[in-house]
Protein backbone atom coordinates (compact mmCIF):
# COMPACT_ATOMS: atom_id res chain seq x y z
CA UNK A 1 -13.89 -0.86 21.74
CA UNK A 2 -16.72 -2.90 20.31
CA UNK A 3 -18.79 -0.58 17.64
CA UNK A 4 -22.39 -0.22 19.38
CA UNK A 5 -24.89 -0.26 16.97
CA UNK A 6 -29.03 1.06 17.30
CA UNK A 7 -31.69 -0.96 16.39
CA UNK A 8 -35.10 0.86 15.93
CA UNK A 9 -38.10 -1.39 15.83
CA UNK A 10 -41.44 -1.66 16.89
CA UNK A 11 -41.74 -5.36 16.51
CA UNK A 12 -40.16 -7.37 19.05
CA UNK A 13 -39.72 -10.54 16.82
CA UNK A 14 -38.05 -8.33 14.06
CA UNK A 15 -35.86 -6.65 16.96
CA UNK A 16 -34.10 -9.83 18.41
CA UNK A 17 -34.00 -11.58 14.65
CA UNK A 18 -31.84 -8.28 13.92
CA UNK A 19 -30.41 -8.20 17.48
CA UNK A 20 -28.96 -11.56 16.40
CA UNK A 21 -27.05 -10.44 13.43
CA UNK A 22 -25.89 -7.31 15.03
CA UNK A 23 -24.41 -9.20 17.93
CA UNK A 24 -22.68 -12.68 15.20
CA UNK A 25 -20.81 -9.95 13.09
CA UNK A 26 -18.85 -8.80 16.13
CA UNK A 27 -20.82 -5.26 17.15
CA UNK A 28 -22.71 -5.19 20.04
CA UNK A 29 -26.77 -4.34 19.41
CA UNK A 30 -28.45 -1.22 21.34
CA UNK A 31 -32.06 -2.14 20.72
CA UNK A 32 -34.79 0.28 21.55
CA UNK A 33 -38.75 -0.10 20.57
CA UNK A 34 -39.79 2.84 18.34
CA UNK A 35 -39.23 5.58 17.01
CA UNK A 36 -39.76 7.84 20.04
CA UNK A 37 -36.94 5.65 22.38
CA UNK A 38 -34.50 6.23 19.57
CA UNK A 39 -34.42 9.62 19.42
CA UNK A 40 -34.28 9.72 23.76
CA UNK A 41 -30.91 7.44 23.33
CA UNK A 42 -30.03 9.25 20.73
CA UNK A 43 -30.04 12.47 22.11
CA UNK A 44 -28.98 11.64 25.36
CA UNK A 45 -25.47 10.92 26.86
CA UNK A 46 -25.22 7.55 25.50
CA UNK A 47 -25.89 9.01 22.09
CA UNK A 48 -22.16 9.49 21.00
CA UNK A 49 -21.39 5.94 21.56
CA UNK A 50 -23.56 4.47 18.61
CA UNK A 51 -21.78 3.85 15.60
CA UNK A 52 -24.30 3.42 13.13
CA UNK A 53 -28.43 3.01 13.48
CA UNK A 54 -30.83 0.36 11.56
CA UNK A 55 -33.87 1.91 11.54
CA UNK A 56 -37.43 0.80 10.31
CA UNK A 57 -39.45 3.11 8.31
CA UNK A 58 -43.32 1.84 9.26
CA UNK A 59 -43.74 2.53 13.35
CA UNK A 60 -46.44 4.03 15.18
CA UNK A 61 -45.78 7.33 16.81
CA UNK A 62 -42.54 8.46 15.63
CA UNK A 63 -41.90 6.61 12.33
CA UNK A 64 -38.79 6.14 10.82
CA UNK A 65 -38.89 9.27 8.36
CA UNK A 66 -39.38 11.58 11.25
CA UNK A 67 -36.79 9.64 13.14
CA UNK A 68 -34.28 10.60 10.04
CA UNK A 69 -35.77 14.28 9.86
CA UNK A 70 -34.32 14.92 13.36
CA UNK A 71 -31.51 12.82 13.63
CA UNK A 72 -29.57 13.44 10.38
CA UNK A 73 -29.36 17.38 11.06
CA UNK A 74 -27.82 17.66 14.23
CA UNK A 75 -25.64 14.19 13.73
CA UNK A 76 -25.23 13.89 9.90
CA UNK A 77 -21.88 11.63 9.88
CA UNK A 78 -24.04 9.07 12.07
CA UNK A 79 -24.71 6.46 9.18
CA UNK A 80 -28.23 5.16 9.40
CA UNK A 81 -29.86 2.03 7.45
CA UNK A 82 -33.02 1.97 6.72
CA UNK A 83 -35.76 -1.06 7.01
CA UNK A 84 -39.07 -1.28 5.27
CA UNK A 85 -41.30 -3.61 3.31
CA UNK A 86 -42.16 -1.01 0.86
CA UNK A 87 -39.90 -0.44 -1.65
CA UNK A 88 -41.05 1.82 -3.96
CA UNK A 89 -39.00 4.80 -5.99
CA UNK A 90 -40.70 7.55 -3.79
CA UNK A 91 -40.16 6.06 -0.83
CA UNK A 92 -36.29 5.07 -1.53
CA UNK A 93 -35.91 8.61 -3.05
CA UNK A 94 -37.53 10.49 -0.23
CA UNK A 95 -35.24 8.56 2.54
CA UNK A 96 -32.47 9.06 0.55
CA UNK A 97 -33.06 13.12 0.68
CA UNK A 98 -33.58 13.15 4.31
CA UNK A 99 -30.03 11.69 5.36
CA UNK A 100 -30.34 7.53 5.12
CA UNK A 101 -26.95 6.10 4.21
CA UNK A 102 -28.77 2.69 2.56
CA UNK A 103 -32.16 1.53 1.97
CA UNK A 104 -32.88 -2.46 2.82
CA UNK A 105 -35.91 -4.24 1.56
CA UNK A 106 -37.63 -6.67 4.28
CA UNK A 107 -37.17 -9.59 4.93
CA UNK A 108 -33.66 -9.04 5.10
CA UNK A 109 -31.03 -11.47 4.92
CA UNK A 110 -28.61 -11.44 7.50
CA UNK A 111 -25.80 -11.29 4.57
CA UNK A 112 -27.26 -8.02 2.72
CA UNK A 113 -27.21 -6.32 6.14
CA UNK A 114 -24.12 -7.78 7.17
CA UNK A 115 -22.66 -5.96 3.68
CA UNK A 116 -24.66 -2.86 4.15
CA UNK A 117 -23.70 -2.42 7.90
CA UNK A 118 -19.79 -3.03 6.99
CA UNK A 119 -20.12 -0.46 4.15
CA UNK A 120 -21.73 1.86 5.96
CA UNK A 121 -19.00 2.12 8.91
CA UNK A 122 -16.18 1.55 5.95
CA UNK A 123 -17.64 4.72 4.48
CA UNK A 124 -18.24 6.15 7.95
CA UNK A 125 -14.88 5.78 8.87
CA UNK A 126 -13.00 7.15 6.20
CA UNK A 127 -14.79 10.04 5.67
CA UNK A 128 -14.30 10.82 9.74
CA UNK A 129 -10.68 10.06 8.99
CA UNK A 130 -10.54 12.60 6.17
CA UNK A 131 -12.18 15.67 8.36
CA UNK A 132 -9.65 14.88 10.80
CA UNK A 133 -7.29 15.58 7.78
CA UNK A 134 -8.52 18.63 6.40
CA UNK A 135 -9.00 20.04 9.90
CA UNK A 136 -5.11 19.61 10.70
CA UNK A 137 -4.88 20.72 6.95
CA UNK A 138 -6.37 23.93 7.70
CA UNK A 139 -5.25 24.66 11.46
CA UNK A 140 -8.86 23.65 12.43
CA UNK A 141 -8.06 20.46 14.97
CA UNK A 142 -9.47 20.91 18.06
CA UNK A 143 -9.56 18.85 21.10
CA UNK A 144 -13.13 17.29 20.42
CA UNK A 145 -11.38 15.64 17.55
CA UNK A 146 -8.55 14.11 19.67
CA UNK A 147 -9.14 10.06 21.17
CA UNK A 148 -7.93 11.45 24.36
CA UNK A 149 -10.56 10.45 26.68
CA UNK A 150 -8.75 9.30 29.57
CA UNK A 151 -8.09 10.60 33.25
CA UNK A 152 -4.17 11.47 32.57
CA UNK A 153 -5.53 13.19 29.58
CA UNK A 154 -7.64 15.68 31.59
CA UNK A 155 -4.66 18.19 32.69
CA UNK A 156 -3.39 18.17 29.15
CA UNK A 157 -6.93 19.33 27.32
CA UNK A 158 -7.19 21.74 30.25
CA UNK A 159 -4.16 23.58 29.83
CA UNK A 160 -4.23 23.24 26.15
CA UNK A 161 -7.57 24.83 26.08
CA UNK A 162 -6.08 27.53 28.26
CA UNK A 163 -2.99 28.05 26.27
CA UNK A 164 -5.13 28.56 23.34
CA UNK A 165 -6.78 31.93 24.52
CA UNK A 166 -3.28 33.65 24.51
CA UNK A 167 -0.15 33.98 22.03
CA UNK A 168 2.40 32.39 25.17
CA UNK A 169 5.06 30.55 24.01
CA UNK A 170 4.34 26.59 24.62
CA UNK A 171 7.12 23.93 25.59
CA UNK A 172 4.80 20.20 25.06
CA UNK A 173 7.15 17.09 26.87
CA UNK A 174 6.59 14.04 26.52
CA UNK A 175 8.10 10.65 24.85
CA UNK A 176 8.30 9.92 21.13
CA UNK A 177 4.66 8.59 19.72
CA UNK A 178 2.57 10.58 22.52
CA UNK A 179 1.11 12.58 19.97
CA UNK A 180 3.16 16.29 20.57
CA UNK A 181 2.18 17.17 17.44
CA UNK A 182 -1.45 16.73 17.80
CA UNK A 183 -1.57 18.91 21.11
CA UNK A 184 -0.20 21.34 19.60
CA UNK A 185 -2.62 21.38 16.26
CA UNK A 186 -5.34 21.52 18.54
CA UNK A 187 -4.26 24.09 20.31
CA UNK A 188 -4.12 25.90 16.97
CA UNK A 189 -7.53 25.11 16.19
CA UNK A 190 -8.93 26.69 19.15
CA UNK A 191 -7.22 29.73 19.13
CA UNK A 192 -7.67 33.27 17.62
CA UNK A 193 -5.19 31.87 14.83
CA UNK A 194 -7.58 28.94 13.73
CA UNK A 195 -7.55 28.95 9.83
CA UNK A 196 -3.71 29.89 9.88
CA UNK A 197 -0.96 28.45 9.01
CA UNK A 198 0.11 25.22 11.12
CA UNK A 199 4.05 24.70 10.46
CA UNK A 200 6.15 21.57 11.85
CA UNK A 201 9.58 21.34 11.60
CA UNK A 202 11.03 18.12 12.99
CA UNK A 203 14.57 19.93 14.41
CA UNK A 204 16.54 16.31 14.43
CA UNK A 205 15.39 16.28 10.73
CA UNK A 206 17.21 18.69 9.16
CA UNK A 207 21.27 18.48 8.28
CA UNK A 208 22.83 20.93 10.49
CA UNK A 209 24.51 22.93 7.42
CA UNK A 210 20.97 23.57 6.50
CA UNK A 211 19.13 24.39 9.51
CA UNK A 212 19.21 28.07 9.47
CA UNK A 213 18.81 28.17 5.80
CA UNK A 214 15.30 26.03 6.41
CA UNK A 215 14.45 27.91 9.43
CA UNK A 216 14.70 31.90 9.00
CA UNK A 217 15.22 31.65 4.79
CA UNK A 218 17.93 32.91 2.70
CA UNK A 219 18.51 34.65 -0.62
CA UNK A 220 19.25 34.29 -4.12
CA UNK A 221 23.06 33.54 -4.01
CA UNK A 222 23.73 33.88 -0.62
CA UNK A 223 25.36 30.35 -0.89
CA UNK A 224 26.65 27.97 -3.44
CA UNK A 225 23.30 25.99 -4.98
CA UNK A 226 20.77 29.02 -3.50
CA UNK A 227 19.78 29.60 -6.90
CA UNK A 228 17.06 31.36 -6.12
CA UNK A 229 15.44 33.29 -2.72
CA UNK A 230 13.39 31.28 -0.14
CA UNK A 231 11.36 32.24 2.27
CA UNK A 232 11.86 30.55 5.64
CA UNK A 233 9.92 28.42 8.37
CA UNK A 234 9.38 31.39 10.29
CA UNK A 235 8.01 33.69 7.20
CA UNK A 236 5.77 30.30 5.98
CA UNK A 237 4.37 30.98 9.65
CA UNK A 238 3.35 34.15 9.74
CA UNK A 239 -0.43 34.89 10.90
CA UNK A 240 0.13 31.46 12.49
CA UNK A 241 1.92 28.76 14.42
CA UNK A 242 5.05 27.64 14.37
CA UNK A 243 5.46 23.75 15.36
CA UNK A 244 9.59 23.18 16.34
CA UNK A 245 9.52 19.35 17.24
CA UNK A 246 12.87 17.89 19.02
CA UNK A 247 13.54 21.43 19.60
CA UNK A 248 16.35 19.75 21.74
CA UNK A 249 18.11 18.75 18.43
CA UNK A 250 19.19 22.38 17.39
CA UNK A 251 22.76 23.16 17.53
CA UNK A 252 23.99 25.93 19.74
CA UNK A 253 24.40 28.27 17.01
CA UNK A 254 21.04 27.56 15.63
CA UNK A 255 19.90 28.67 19.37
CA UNK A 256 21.38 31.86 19.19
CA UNK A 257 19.57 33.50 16.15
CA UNK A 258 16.31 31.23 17.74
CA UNK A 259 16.42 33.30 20.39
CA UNK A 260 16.61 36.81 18.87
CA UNK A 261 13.98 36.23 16.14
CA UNK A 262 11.68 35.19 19.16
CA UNK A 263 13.11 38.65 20.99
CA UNK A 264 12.64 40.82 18.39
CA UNK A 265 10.08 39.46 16.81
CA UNK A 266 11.96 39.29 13.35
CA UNK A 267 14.17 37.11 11.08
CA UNK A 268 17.49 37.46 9.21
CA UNK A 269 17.17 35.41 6.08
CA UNK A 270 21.10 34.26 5.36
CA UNK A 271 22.27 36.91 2.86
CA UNK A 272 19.82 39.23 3.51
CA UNK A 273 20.82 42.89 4.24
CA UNK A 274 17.84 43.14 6.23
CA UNK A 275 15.57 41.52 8.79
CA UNK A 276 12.28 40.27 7.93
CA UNK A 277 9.16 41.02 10.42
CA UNK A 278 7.48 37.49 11.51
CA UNK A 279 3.97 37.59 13.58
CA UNK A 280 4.06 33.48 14.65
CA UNK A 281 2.66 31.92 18.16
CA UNK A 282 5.74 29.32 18.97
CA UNK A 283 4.84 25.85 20.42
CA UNK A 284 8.20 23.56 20.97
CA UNK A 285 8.29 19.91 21.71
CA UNK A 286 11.14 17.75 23.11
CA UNK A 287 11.28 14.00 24.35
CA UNK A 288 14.48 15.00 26.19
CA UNK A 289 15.21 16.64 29.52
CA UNK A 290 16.03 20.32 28.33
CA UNK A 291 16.96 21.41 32.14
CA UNK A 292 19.28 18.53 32.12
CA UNK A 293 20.44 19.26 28.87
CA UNK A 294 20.85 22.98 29.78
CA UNK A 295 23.49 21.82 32.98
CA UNK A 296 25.29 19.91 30.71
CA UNK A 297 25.98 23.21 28.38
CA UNK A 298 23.93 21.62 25.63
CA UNK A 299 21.20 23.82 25.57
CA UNK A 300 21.60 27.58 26.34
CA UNK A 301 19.48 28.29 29.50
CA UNK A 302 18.06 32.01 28.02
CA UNK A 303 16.32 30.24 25.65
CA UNK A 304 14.88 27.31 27.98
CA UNK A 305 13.30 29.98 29.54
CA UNK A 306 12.46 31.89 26.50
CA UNK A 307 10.46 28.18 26.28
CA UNK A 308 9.54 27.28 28.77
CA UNK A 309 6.33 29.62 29.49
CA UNK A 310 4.04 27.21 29.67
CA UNK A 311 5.07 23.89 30.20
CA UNK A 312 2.59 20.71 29.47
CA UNK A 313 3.64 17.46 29.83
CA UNK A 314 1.95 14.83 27.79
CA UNK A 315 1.87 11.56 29.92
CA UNK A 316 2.83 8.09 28.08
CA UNK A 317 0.88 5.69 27.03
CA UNK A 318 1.13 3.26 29.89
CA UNK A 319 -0.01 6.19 32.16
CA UNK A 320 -3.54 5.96 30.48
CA UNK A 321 -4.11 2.92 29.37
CA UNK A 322 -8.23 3.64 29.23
CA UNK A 323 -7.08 5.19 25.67
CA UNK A 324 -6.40 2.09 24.62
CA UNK A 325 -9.80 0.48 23.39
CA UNK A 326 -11.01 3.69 21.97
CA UNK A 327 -7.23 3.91 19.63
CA UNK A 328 -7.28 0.34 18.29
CA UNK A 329 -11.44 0.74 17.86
CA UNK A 330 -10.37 3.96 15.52
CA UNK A 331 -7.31 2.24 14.07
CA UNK A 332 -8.92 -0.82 12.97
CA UNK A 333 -12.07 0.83 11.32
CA UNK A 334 -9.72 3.67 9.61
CA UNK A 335 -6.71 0.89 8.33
CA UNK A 336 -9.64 -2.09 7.69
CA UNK A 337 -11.23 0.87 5.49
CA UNK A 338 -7.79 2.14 3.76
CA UNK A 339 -7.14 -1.87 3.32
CA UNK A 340 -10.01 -3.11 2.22
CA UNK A 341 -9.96 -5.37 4.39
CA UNK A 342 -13.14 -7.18 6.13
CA UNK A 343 -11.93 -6.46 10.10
CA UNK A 344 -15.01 -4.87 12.20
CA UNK A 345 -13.59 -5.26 15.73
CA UNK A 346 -10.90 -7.15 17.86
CA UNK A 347 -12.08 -10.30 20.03
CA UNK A 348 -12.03 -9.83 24.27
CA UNK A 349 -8.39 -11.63 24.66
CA UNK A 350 -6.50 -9.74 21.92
CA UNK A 351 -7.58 -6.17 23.89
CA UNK A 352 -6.91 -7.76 27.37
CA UNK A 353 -3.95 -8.34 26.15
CA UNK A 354 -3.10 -5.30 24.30
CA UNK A 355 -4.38 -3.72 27.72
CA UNK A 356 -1.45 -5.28 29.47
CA UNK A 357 1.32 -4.39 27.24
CA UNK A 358 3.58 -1.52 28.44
CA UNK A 359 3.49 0.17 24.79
CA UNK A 360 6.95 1.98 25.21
CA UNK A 361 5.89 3.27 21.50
CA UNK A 362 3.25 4.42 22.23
CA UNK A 363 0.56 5.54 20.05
CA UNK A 364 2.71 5.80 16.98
CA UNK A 365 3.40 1.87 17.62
CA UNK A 366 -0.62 1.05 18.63
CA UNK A 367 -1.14 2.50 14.66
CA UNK A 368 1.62 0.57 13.16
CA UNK A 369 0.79 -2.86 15.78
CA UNK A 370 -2.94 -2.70 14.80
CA UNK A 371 -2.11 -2.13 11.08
CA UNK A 372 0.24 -5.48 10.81
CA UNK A 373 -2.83 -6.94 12.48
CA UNK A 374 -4.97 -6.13 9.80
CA UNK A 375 -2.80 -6.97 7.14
CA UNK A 376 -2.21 -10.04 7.88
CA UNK A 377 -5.48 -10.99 9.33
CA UNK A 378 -7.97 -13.22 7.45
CA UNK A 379 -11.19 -13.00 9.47
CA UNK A 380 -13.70 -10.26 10.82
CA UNK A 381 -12.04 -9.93 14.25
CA UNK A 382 -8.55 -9.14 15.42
CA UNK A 383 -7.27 -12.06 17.79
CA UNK A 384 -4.79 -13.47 20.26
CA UNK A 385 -2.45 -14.45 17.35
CA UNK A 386 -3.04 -11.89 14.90
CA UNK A 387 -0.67 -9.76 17.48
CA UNK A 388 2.37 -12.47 18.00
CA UNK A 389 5.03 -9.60 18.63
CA UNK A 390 3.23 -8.48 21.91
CA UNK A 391 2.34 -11.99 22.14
CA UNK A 392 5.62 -12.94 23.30
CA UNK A 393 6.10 -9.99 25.38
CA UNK A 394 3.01 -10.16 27.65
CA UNK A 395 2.60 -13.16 30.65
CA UNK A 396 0.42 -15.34 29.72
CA UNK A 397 0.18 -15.01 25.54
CA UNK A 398 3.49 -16.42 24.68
CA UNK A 399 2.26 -19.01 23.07
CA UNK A 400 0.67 -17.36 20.55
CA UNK A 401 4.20 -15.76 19.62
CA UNK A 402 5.15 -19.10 18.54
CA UNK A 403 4.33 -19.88 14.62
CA UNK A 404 1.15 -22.74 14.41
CA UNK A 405 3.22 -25.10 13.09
CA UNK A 406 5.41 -25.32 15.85
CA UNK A 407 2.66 -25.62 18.32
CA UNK A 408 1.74 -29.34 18.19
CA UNK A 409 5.11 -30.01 19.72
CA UNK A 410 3.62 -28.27 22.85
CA UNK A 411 2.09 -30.78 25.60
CA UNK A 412 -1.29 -30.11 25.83
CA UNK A 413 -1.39 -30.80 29.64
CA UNK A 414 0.65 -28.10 30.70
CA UNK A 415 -0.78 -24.52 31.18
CA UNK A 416 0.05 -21.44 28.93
CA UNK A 417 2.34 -20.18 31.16
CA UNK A 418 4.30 -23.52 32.17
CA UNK A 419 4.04 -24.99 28.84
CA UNK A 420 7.51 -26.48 27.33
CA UNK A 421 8.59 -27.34 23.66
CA UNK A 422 10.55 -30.43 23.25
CA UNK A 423 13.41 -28.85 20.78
CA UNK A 424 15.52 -31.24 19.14
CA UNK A 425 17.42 -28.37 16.31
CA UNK A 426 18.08 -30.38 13.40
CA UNK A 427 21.74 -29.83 12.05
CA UNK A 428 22.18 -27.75 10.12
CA UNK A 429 24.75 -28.90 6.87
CA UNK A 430 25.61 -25.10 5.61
CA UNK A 431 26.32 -23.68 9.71
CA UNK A 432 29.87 -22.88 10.66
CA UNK A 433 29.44 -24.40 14.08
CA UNK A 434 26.21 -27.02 13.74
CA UNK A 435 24.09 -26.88 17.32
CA UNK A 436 24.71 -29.98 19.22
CA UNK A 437 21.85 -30.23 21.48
CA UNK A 438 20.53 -33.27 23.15
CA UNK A 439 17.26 -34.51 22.00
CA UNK A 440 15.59 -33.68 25.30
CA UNK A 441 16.62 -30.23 25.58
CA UNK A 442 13.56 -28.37 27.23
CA UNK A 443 13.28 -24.77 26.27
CA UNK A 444 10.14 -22.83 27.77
CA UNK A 445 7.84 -20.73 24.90
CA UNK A 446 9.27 -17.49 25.58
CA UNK A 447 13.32 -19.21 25.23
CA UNK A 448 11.74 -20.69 22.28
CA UNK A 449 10.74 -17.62 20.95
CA UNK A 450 14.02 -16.27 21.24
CA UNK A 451 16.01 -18.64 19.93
CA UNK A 452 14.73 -20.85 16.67
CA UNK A 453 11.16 -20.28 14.86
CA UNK A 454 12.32 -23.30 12.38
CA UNK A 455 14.41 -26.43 11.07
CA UNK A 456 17.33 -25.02 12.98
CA UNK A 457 17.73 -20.89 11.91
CA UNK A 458 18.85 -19.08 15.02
CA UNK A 459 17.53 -15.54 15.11
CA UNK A 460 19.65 -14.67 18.01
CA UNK A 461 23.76 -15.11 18.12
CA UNK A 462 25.83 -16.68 20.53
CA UNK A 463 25.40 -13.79 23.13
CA UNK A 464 21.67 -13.48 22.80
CA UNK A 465 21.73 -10.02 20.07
CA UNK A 466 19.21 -10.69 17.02
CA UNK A 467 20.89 -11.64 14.12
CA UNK A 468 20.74 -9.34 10.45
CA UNK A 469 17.81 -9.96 8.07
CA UNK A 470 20.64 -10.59 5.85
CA UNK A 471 22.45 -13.84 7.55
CA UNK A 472 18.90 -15.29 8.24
CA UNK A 473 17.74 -15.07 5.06
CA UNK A 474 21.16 -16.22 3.79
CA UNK A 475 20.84 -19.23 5.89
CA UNK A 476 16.88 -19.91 4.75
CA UNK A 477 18.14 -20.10 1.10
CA UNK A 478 20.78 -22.72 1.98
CA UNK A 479 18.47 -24.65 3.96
CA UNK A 480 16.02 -24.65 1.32
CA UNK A 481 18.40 -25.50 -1.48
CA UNK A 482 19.55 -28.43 0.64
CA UNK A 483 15.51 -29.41 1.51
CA UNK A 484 14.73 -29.51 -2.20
CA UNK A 485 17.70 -30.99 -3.29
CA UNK A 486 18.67 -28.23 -5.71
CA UNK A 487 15.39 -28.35 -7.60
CA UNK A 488 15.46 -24.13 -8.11
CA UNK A 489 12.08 -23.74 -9.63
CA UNK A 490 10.84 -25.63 -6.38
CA UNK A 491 12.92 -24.01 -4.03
CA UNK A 492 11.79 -20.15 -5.75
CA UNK A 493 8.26 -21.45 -5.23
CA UNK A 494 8.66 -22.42 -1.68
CA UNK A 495 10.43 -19.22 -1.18
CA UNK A 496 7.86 -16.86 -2.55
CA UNK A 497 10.35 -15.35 -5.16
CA UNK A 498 10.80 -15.70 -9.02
CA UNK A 499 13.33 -17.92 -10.06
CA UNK A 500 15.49 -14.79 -11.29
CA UNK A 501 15.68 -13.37 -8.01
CA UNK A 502 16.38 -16.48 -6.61
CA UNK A 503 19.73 -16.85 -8.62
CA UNK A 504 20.91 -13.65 -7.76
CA UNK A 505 20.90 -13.94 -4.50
CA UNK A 506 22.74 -17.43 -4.75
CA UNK A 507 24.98 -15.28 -6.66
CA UNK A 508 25.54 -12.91 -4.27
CA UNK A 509 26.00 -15.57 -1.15
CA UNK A 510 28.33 -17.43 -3.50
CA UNK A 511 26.93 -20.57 -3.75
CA UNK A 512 27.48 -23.39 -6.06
CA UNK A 513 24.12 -25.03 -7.08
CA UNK A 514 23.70 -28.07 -9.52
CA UNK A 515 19.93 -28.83 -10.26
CA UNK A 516 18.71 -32.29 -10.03
């Protein structure tokens, strides 16, 4: 979602020169007439959607220093720029006091608040990003803080608002990269065990010799390398919540002693004489069908029930798609902050597009998607081709999976979605079994795609499985070697590599090389 940001100013001339520059660096312009209509938008529903405001200080009415006076308080992580033709100490001091993030002489140049506005939201954004942090930190996360604005989000925040008000025992479903674990934090942080301890074990993580040991604690000796006493999972807990993610993942013995310290209320640390008291609210995750699991004799079915209390499923990401815009807006100003990098927004296409992906990652892979994006990105908006893995997934943008300098071979006549590739594979000298295609072998985008991304180097075998990282890269070094005739210093440049790392992987394929 495009940032949306306020302009307050009383002249009309200064408003659309400023409207102009909002609108060119990619955020769309809210412009309102004085002081008095800014603080209406502000404080009414459409408040929460501005970003950032640019705000002169010299209006009639409501100038821009009472505009900051009652602004800042009630919204003081809303970043606000201020405009004035007086520049003096005072002034710039006395703006500075009240709440103003930056203070811009006029006549502006549309580069100084092109810098000013990008700092600002840079600034914005991480320190939003942080509180989000120290609020999971500290068992504070509540649902306000979640991007879960959607329709299939509504039964979720409803039942996780009324799980909070009681200590009953929470089983969260859903797939992998949902976002279990945030559920569950926020149902933390609006409980009556806000502040307390927040602790997530990840069940499949944990070596199965060690599981108990991590879980419930164990003494000084009790085994060979306890060399000295640890307090469990369930102790680290205590006063709080207790996160067990891929609960599913426990072995059956593990389930046992699960199910008696959630009886009894208590733990018995391994080589304790003992059992230890624990006072923890439980909330479980799975991405697997426990019942189904629990036919099968893979689960015991006392403690699916012990569970199973309250049961909320967290739909996938397909199922809400409206969640999209608002994740990549966050992702792109958190990672283009963390980066460095110069990317404000992402361009109409590139979100249509994201909009139509299935996203069977779901918001774990929207993160890591948009953060490739921005990595590899070189302008101020996120595009079509800045995305080429969902590219060549989604109807209608498989063209853009295909590298640029591949795609003059395309006709230009034909449309996206019927366009061909004339591939004519040259042979390859180092191959086992050199492709012997015809010349006017016609191979749509997407078989393109799949097949060879350049001079011949297959990334798929013979039955259609990628190939390893290993054999492709083997293969680009031989083809290079051949390309450049053995020149090594050229071939490392090519390559991206140093020339040292260059000969040992020769040495390790096993290749002969003679320079020129």
């Amino acid at each position: 979602m495009t940032q949306s940001i306020l302009i307050v100013d009383d002249d009309p001339a200064q408003r659309r020169i400023l409207e102009e520059v909002v609108n060119r660096d990619g955020y769309r312009a809210v412009p309102v007439d004085g002081g008095e209509a800014a603080l209406a938008y502000l404080e009414g529903p459409s408040g929460a959607e501005i970003s950032l405001v640019v705000l002169d200080l010299v209006m009639p009415g409501v100038d821009g220093m009472e505009v900051l006076k009652r602004v800042h308080p009630g919204k003081p992580n809303l970043p606000i720029i201020v405009l004035t033709a007086h520049g003096g100490i005072e002034t710039v001091v006395n703006v500075m006091r009240e709440g103003a993030t930056d203070f811009v002489i006029k006549p502006v140049s549309p580069e100084r608040l092109h810098v000013s506005m990008r700092n600002a939201l840079k600034v914005n954004a991480m320190a939003g990003e942080i509180s989000r942090l120290q609020k999971k930190q500290s068992g504070r996360l509540t649902f306000g803080d979640l991007i879960a604005n959607s329709h299939g989000m509504d039964q979720v925040i409803r039942l996780g608002k009324r799980a909070a008000q009681s200590n009953i025992p929470i089983l969260i479903e859903g797939e992998s990269g949902v976002g279990k674990e945030l559920i569950a934090s926020a149902i933390q942080g609006e409980s009556e065990r806000a502040g307390k301890p927040f602790i997530t074990v990840n069940c499949g993580a944990i070596p199965e010799n060690l599981v108990e040991s991590i879980l419930f604690g164990h003494e000084k000796g009790a085994f060979t390398g306890a060399n000295e006493k640890h307090a469990g999972k369930f102790q680290e807990a205590s006063g709080g919540t207790l996160f067990l993610d891929e609960i599913g993942e426990l072995p059956l013995d593990v389930q046992v002693k699960l199910l008696r310290a959630l009886q009894q209320g208590e733990v018995d640390p391994v080589g304790s004489k003992k059992p230890v008291k624990v006072d923890i609210r439980l909330i479980s995750a799975t991405n697997r069908d426990l019942l189904q699991m629990v036919k099968e004799g893979r689960f015991r079915e006392d403690l699916y029930y012990r569970l199973n209390v309250f049961p909320m499923h967290v739909p996938p990401l397909r199922q809400r798609k409206d969640d999209i815009p608002d994740l990549v807006a966050h992702f792109i100003r958190r990672l283009s902050a963390e980066e460095g990098k110069a990317v404000v927004g992402i361009s109409r296409d590139a979100m249509a597009m994201l909009m139509a992906f299935e996203w069977p990652g779901n918001v774990r892979q929207v993160e890591n998607t948009v953060f490739r994006a921005i990595v590899l990105s070189d302008g101020e908006m996120l595009e079509v081709s800045d995305f080429p893995q969902v590219a060549s997934m989604v109807e209608g943008y498989a063209a853009a999976a295909v590298p640029s300098g591949m795609r003059e071979h395309a006709p230009t006549h034909a449309a996206p979605s019927e366009a061909y590739i004339q591939a004519a594979p040259q042979p390859n000298p180092y191959a086992a079994s050199p492709a012997q295609a015809p010349a006017d072998t016609r191979h749509t985008l997407a078989d393109f795609a799949r097949s060879n991304f350049s001079d011949g180097i297959a990334i798929t075998d013979d039955a259609g499985n990628m190939r390893k990282l290993e054999d492709i890269e083997a293969e680009m070094i031989r083809l290079a070697i051949d390309k450049y005739k053995g020149h090594m210093t050229e071939v490392a440049r090519r390559l991206g590599i140093g020339r040292s790392t260059l000969y040992r992987k020769v040495r390790d394929l096993g290749l002969e090389v003679r320079e020129s």
